[in-house]
Protein backbone atom coordinates (compact mmCIF):
# COMPACT_ATOMS: atom_id res chain seq x y z
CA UNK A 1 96.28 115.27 46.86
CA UNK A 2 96.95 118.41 48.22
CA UNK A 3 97.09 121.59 46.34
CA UNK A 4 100.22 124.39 47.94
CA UNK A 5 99.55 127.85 47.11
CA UNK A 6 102.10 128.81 44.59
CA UNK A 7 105.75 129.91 46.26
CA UNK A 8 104.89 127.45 49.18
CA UNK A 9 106.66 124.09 50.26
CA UNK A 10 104.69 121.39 51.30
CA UNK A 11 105.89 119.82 54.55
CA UNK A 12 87.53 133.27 72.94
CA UNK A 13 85.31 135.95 74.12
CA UNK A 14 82.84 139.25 73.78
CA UNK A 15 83.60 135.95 72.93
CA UNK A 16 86.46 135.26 75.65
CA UNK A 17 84.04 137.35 78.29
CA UNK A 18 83.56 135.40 81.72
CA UNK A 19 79.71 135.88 82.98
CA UNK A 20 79.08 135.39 85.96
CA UNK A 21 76.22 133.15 87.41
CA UNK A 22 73.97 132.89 90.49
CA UNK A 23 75.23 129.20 91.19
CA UNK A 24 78.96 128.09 89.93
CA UNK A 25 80.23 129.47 86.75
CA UNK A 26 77.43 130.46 83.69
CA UNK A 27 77.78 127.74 81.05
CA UNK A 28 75.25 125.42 81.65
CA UNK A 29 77.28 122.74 80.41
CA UNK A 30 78.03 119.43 82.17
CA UNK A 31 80.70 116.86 80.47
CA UNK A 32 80.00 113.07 79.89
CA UNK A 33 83.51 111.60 80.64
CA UNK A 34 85.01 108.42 78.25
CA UNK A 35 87.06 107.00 79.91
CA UNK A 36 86.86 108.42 84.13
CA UNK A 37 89.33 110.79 85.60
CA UNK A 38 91.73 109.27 88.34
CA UNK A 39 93.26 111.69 90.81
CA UNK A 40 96.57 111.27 89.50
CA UNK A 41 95.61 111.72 85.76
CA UNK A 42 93.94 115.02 87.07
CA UNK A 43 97.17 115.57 88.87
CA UNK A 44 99.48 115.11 86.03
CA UNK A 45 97.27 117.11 83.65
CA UNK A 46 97.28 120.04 85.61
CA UNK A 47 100.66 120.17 87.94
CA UNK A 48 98.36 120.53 91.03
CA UNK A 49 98.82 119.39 94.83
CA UNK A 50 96.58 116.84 96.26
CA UNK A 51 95.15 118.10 99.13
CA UNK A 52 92.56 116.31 101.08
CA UNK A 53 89.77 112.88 100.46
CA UNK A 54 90.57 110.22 98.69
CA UNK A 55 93.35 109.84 96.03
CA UNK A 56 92.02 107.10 94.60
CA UNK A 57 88.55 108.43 93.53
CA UNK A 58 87.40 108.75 90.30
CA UNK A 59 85.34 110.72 88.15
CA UNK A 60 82.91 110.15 85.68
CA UNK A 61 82.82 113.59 83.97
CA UNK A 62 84.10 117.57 84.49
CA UNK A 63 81.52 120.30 85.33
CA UNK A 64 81.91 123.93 86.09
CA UNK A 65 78.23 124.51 86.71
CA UNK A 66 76.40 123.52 90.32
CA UNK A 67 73.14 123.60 88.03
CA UNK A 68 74.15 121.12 85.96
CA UNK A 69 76.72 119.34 87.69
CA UNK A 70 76.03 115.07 88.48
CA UNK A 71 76.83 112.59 91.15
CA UNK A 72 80.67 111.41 90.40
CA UNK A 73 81.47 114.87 88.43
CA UNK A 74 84.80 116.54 89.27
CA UNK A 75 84.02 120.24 89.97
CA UNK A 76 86.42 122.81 88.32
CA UNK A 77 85.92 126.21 90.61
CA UNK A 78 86.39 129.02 87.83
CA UNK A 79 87.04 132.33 89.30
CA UNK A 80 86.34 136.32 87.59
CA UNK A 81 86.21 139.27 87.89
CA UNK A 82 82.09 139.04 88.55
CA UNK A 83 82.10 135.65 90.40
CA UNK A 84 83.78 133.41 92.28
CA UNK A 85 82.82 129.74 91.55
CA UNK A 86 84.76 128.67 94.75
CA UNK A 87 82.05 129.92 96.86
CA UNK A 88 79.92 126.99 95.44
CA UNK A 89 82.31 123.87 96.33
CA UNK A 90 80.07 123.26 99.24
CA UNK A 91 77.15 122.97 97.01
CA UNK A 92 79.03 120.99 94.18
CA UNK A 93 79.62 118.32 97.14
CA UNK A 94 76.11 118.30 98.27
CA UNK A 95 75.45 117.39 94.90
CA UNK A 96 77.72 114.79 94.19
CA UNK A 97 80.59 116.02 93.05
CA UNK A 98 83.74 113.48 93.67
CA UNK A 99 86.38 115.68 94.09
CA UNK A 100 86.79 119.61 93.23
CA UNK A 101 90.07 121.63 91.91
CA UNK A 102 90.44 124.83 93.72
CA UNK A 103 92.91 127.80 93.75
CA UNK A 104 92.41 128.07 97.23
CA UNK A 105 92.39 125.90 100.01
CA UNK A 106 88.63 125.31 101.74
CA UNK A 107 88.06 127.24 104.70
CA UNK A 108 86.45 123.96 106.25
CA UNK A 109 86.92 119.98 105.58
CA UNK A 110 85.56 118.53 102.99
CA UNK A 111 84.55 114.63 102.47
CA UNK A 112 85.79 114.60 98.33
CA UNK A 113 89.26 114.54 97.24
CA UNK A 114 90.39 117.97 96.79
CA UNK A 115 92.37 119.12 94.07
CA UNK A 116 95.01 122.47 94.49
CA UNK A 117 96.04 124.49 91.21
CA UNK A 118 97.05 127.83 90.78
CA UNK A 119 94.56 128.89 88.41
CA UNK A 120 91.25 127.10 87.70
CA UNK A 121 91.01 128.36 84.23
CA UNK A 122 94.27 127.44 83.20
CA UNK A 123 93.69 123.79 84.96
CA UNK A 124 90.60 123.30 82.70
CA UNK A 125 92.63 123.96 79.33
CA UNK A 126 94.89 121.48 80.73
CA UNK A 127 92.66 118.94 81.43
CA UNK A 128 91.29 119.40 77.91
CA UNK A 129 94.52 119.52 76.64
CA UNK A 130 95.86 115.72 78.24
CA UNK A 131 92.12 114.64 76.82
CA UNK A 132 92.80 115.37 73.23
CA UNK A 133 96.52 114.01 73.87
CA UNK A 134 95.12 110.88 75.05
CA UNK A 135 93.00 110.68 72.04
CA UNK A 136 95.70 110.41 69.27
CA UNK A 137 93.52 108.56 66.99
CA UNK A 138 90.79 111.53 66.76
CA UNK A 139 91.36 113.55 63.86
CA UNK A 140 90.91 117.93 64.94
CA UNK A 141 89.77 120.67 63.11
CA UNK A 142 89.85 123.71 64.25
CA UNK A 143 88.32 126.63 62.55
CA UNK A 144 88.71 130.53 63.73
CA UNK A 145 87.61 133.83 61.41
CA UNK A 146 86.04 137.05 62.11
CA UNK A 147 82.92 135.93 61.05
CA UNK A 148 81.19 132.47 59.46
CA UNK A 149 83.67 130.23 61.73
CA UNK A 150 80.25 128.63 63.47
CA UNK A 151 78.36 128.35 60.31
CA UNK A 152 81.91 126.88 58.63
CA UNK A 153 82.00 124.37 62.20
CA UNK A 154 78.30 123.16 61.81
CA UNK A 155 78.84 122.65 58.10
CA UNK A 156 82.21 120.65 58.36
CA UNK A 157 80.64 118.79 61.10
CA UNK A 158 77.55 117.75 59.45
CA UNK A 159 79.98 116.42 55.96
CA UNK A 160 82.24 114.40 58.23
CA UNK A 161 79.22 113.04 60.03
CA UNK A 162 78.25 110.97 57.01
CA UNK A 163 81.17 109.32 57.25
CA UNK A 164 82.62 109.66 60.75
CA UNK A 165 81.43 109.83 64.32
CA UNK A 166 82.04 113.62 65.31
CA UNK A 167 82.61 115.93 68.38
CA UNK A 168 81.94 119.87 67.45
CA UNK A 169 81.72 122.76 70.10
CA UNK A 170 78.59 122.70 71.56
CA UNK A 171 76.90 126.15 69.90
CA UNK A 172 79.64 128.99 70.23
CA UNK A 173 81.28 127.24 73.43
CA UNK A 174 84.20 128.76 71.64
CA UNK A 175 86.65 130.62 74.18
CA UNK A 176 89.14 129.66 77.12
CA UNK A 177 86.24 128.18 79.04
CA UNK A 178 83.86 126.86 76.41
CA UNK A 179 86.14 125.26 73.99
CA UNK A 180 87.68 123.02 76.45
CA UNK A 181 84.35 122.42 77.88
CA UNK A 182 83.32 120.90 74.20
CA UNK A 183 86.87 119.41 73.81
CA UNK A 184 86.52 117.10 77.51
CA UNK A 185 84.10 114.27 76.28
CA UNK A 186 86.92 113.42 73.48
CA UNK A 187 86.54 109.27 73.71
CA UNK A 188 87.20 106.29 72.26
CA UNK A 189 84.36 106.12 69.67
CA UNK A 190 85.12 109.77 68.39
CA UNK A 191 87.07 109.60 64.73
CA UNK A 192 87.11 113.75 64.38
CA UNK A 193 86.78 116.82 66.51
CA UNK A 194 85.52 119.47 64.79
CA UNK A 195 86.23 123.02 66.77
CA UNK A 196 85.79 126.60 66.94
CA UNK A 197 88.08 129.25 68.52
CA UNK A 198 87.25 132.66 69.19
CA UNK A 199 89.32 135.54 71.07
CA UNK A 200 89.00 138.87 71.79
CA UNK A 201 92.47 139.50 73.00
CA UNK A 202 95.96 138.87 71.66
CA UNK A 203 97.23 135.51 73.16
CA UNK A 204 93.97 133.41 73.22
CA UNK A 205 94.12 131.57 69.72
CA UNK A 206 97.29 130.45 70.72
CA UNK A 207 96.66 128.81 74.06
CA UNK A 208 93.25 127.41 72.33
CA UNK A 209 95.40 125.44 69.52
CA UNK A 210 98.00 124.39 72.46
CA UNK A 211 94.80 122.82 74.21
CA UNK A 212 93.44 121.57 71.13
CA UNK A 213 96.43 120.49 68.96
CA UNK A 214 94.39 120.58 65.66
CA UNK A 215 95.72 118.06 62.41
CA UNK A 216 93.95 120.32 60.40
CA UNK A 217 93.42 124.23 60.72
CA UNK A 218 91.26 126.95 58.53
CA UNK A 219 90.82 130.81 59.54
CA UNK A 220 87.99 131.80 57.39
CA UNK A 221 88.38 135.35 56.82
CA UNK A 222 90.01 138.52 58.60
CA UNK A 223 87.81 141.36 58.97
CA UNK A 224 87.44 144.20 61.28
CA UNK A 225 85.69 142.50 64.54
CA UNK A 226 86.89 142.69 68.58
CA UNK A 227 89.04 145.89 68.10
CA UNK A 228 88.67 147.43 71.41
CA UNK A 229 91.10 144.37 72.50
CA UNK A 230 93.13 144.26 69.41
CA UNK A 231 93.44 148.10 68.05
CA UNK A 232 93.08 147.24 64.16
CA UNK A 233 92.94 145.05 61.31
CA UNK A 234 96.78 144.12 61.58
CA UNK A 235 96.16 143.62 65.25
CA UNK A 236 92.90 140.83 64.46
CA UNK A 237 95.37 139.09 62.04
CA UNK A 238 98.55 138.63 63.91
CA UNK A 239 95.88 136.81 66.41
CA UNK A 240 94.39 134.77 63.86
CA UNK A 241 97.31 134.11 62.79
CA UNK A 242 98.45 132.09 65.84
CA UNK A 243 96.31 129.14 64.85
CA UNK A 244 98.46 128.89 62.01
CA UNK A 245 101.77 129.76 64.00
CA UNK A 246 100.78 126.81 66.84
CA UNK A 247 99.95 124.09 64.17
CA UNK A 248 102.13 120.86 64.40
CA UNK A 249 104.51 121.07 61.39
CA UNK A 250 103.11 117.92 60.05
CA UNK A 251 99.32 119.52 60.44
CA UNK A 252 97.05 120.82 56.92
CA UNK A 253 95.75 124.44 56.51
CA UNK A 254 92.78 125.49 54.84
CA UNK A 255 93.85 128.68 53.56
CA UNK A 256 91.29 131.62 51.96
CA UNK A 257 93.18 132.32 48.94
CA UNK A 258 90.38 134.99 48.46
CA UNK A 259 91.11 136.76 51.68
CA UNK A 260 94.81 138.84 51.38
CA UNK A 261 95.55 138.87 55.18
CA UNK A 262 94.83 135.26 55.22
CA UNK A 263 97.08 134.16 52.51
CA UNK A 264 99.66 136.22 53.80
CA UNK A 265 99.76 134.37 57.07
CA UNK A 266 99.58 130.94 55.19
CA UNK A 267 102.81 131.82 53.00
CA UNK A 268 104.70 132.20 56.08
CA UNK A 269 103.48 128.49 57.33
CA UNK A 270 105.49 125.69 55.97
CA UNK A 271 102.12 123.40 56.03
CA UNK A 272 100.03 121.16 53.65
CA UNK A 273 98.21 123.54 52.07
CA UNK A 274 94.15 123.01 50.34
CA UNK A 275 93.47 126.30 49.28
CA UNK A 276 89.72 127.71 48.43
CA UNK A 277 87.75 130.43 47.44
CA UNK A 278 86.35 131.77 44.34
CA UNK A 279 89.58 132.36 42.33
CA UNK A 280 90.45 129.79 39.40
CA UNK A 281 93.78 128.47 41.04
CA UNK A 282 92.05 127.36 44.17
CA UNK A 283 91.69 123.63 44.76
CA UNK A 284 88.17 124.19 45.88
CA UNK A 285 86.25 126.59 44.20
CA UNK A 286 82.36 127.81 43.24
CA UNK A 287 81.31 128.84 39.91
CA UNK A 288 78.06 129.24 38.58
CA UNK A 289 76.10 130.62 41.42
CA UNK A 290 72.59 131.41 41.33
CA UNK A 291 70.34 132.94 43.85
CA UNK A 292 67.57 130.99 44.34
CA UNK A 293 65.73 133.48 46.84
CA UNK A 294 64.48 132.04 49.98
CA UNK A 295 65.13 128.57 48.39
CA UNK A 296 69.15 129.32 48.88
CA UNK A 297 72.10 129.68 46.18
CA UNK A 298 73.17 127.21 43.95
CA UNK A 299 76.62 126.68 42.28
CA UNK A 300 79.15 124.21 40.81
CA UNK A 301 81.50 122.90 43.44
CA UNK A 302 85.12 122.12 42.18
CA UNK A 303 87.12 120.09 44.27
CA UNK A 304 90.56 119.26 42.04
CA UNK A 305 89.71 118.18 38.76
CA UNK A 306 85.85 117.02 39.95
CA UNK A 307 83.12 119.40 39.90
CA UNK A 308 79.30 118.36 40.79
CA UNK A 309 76.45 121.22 41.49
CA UNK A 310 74.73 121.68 44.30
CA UNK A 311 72.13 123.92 46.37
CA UNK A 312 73.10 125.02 49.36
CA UNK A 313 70.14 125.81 51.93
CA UNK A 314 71.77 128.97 53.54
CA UNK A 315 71.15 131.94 51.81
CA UNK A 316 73.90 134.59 50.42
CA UNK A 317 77.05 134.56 48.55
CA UNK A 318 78.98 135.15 52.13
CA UNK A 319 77.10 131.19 52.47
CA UNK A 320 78.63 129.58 49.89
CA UNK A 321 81.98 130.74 50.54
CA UNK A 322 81.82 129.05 54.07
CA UNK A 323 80.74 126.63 52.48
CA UNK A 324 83.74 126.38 50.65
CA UNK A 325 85.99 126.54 53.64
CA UNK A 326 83.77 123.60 54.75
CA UNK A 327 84.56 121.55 51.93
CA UNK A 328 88.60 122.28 51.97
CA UNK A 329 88.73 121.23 55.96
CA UNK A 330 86.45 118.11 54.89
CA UNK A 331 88.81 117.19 52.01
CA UNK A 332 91.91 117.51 54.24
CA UNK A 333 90.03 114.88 56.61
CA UNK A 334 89.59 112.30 53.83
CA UNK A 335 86.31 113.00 52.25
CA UNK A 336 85.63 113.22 48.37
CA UNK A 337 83.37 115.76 46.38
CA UNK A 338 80.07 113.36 46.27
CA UNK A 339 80.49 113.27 49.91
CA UNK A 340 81.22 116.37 50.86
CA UNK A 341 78.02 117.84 48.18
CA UNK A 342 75.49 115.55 50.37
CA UNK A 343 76.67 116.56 53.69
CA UNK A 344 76.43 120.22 52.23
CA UNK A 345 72.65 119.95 51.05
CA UNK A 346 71.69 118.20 53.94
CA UNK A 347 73.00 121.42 55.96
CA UNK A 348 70.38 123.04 58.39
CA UNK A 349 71.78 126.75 58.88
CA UNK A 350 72.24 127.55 62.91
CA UNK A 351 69.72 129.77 64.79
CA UNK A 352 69.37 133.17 63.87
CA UNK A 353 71.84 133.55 61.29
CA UNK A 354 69.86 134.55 58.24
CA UNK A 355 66.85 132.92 59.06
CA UNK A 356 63.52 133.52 57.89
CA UNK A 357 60.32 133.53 59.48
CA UNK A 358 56.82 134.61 58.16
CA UNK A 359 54.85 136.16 60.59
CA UNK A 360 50.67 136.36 60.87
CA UNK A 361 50.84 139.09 59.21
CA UNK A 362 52.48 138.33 55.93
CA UNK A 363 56.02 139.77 56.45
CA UNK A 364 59.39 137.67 55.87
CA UNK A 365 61.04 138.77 58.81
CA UNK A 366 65.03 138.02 58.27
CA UNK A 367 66.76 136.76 62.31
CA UNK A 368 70.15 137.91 61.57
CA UNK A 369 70.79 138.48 65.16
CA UNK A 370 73.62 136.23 66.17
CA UNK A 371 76.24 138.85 65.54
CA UNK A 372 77.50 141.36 63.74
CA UNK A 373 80.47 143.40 62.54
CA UNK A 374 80.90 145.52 59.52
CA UNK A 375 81.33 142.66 57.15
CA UNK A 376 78.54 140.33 58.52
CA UNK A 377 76.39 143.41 57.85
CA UNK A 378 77.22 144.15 54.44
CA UNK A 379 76.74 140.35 53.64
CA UNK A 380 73.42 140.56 54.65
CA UNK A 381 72.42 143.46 53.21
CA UNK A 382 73.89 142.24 49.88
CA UNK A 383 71.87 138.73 50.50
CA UNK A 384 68.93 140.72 51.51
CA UNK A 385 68.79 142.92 48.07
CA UNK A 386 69.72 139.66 46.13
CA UNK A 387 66.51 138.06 46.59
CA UNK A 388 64.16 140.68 47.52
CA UNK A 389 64.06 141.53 44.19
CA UNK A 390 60.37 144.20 43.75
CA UNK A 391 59.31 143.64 47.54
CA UNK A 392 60.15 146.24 49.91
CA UNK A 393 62.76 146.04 52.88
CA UNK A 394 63.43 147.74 55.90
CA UNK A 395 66.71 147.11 57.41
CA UNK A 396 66.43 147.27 61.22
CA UNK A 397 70.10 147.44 62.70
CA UNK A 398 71.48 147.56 66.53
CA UNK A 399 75.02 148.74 67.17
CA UNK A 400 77.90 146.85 65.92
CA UNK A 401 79.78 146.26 69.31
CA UNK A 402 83.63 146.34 70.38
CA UNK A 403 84.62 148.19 67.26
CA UNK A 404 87.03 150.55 69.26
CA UNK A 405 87.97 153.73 67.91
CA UNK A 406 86.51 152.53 64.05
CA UNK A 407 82.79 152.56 65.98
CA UNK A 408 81.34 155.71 64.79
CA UNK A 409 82.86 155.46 61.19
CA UNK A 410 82.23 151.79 60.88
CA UNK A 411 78.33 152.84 61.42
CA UNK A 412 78.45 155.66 59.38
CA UNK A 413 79.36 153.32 56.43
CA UNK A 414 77.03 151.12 57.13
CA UNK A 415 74.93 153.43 57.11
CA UNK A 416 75.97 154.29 53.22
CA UNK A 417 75.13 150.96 52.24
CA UNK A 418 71.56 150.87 53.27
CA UNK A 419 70.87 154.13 51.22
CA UNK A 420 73.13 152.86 47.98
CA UNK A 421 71.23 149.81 47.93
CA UNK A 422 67.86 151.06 47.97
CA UNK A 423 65.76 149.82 50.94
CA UNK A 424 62.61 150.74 51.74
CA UNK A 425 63.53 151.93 55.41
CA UNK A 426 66.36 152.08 57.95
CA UNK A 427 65.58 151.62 61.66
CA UNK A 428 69.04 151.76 64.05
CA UNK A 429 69.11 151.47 67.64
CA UNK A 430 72.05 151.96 70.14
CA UNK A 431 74.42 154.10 70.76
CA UNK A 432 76.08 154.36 67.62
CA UNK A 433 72.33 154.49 65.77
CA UNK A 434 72.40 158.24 64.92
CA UNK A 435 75.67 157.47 63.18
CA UNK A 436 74.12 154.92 60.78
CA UNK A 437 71.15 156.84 59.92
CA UNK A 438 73.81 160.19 59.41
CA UNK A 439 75.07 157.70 56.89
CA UNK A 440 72.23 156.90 55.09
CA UNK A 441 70.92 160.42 54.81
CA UNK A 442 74.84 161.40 53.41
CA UNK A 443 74.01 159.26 50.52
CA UNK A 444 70.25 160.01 49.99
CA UNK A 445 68.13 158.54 51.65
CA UNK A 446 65.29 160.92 53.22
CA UNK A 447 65.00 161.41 56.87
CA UNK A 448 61.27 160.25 56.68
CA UNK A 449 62.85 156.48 55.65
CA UNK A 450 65.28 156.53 58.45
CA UNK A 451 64.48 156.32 62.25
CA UNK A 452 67.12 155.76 65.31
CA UNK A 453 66.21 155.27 68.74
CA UNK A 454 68.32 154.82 71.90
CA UNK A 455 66.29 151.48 73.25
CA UNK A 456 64.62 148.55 71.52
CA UNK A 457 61.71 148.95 73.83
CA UNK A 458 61.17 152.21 71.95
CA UNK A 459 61.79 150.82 68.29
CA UNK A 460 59.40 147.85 68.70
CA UNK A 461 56.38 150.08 68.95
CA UNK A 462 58.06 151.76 65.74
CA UNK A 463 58.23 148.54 63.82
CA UNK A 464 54.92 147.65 64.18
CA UNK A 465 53.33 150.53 63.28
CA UNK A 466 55.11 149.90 59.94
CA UNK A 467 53.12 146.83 59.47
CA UNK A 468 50.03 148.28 60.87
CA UNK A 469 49.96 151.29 58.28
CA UNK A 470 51.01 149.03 55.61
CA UNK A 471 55.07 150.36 54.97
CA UNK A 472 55.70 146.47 55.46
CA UNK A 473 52.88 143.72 53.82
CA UNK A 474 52.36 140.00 52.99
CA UNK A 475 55.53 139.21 51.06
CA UNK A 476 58.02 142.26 52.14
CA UNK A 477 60.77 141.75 53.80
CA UNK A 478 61.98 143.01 57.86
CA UNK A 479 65.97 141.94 58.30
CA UNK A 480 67.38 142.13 62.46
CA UNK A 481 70.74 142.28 62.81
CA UNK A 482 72.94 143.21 65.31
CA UNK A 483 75.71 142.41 67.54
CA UNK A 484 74.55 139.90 70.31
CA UNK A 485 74.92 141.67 72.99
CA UNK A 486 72.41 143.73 71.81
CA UNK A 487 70.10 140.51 71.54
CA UNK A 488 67.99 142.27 68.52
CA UNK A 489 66.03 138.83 68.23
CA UNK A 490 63.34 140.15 71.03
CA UNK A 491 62.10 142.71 68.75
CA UNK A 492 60.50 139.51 67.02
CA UNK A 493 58.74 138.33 70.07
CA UNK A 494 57.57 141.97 70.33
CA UNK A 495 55.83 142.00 67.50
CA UNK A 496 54.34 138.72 67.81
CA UNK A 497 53.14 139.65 71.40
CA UNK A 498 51.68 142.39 68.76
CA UNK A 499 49.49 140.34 67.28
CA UNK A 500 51.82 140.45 64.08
């Protein structure tokens, strides 16, 4: 059964970024084909011009990486702005590779069939793309949002798996290159695809669901994230929204009814529909939560008429609501409440995304470092004071990146959280760090509980001096977060070099 919200028929990159890398393109990332490439299927799938070698060789898998690339591996020769993976055919051939695509011809002769496109990028989303078209019988979910969308992918993944064999994006391999990269080893065995697409830029959610051609399709929220590429809010939704826009007719959305912007997009789609969130008149729903601490947050899971509780091993409200999301996409894949409840207590929440370590010294340090915008940040801080309860906190933030011309207020606010919810400390660092401690002090907090510096190298020292003098002891509680380019997880190997 599927629930329509009412008034409705029934019927990458940050997160795109291209790095560059020292030998073939950055991802380390080699695919294991099922079935092999032909010459004319890699032809077909990409409109390109056989060149050169043999055009009746095979391969075994697609690489874009001379690290990682294997003997019989077709080489795909990405080019940007900061690297030019066409200087490394040679060495893909010494290696191995079968045949390479190329947007330009080789200088010299080469003894592997050679494969002529116009752009390499755009001939690995096709490639991907006459995979998954091959692969009719796999059922795809795709999941984008502003924030949550890998915790939301690595729970839906882990539900169907009790019931399914499963692909999912390998980590966040979730942009032009690293989607299709995770969407390549699509086979025979697999019964669901479980994805996650990410953009920084008008345009990119759209060719990512034309590669992917999801059956079933959830943006998780809409918040303020990747503005320098998109200008505002409105801007971040209309490209969210073109997961929703590029969906087969026949597909099923998982639609926030909790998030505005989100259900606003949905009432334009003339999908299936499972709503969830918190409200009453959502198919699936939580009530009854309860903060168990460091042990996670239980709740009552409602799923139609069926309701069975449940504790969830991720900490924080924000949690449970992917959690819902998780559920709704499982649901619209065929799985019931019991389940989808054992797949969700049997979840393991990803690296550094609230996770808690206890150092030598006592402390509960929090590794929130994954990523951050200005939502992510308040639903940590709102975890954080939900289950450290009478232990103290310090709140150790780098800059919220890409936030356009909202940076400096963005910060500020945060800022205003910190000292409205009472922690013990605020450390910032970056270039928008003055802001958030400004914000702090606007709201209280005294300028002997705040600190900013421009460098983690010169906040390390900082932080464990607070242990050292006893600010932070056996029980308290140390939360890094930040954006990940500002990779605020080495302050912890700092202070365990420390002795901490």
């Amino acid at each position: 059964m599927m629930e329509c919200m009412q008034g409705d028929r029934v019927s990458c990159q940050g997160e795109s970024a291209l790095h560059s890398s020292s030998s073939g393109f950055g991802y380390g990332f080699s695919t294991v084909q099922n079935p092999v490439w032909t010459v004319s299927q890699v032809l077909l799938a990409t409109d390109g011009r056989f060149i050169s070698g043999s055009s009746h060789a095979q391969f075994r898998s697609i690489s874009t990486d001379t690290r990682t690339i294997e003997a019989g591996d077709l080489f795909v020769a990405l080019r940007g702005d900061n690297f030019n993976g066409e200087a490394f055919v040679n060495e893909a051939v010494k290696k191995g590779a079968a045949g390479v695509v190329v947007s330009m011809v080789p200088e010299q002769s080469l003894p592997v069939a050679v494969i002529l496109v116009k752009n390499t990028l755009a001939a690995l989303g096709d490639l991907a793309k006459y995979r998954r078209a091959s692969m009719q019988h796999v059922q795809v979910l795709a999941i984008t949002g502003s924030s949550g969308k890998t915790t939301v992918k690595e729970m839906t993944a882990v539900i169907l798996g009790g019931k399914y064999e499963v692909l999912k994006t390998k980590g966040n391999f979730n942009n032009l290159i690293g989607m299709p990269l995770s969407l390549l080893p699509l086979g025979f065995r697999d019964d669901c695809a479980v994805l996650e697409m990410g953009m920084n830029r008008p345009g990119e959610i759209r060719r990512l669901t034309k590669i992917a051609d999801p059956d079933i399709a959830c943006i998780v929220n809409i918040q303020p994230a990747h503005l320098e590429g998109l200008g505002d809010i409105s801007g971040v939704a209309q490209a969210k929204g073109e997961l929703f826009e590029e969906m087969k007719l026949w597909g099923t959305l998982a639609v926030n009814i909790d998030d505005t912007r989100v259900r606003r997009l949905a009432s334009k789609a003339g999908h299936a529909k499972i709503t969830f969130g918190r409200r009453k008149e959502a198919f699936v729903r939580a009530t009854h939560l309860y903060n168990k601490g460091e042990h996670g947050m239980a709740y009552t899971l409602h799923v139609g008429g069926k309701k069975k509780r449940l504790t969830l091993k991720a900490l924080g409200a924000h949690n449970v609501e992917n959690s819902l999301a998780a559920a709704a996409l499982a649901y619209a894949a065929g799985m019931n409440i019991k389940e989808i409840v054992r797949g969700l207590e049997s979840f393991e929440p990803p690296a550094r995304r609230f996770e808690i370590e206890r150092l030598q010294s006592g402390i509960c340090v929090i590794n929130d470092a994954y990523n951050a915008n200005p939502s992510s940040v308040l639903a940590a801080l709102k975890t954080l004071a939900g289950m450290s309860r009478s232990k103290r906190c310090v709140v150790a933030l780098g800059d919220m990146l890409e936030l356009g011309s909202v940076s400096e207020e963005a910060h500020k606010k945060t800022g205003e959280a910190v000292a409205e919810m009472g922690f013990t400390r605020l450390v910032t660092v970056g270039e928008y760090a003055k802001k958030t401690v400004e914000g702090a002090r606007l709201k209280g907090m005294k300028a002997s509980r705040t600190a900013f510096f421009e460098s983690k190298k010169e906040m390390a020292p900082y932080l464990v001096q607070l242990v050292k003098k006893g600010v932070l002891s056996t029980g308290d509680f140390l939360l890094i977060k930040g954006s990940r380019g500002m990779r605020m997880e080495t302050l912890i190997e700092d202070m365990k070099r420390a002795g901490l």
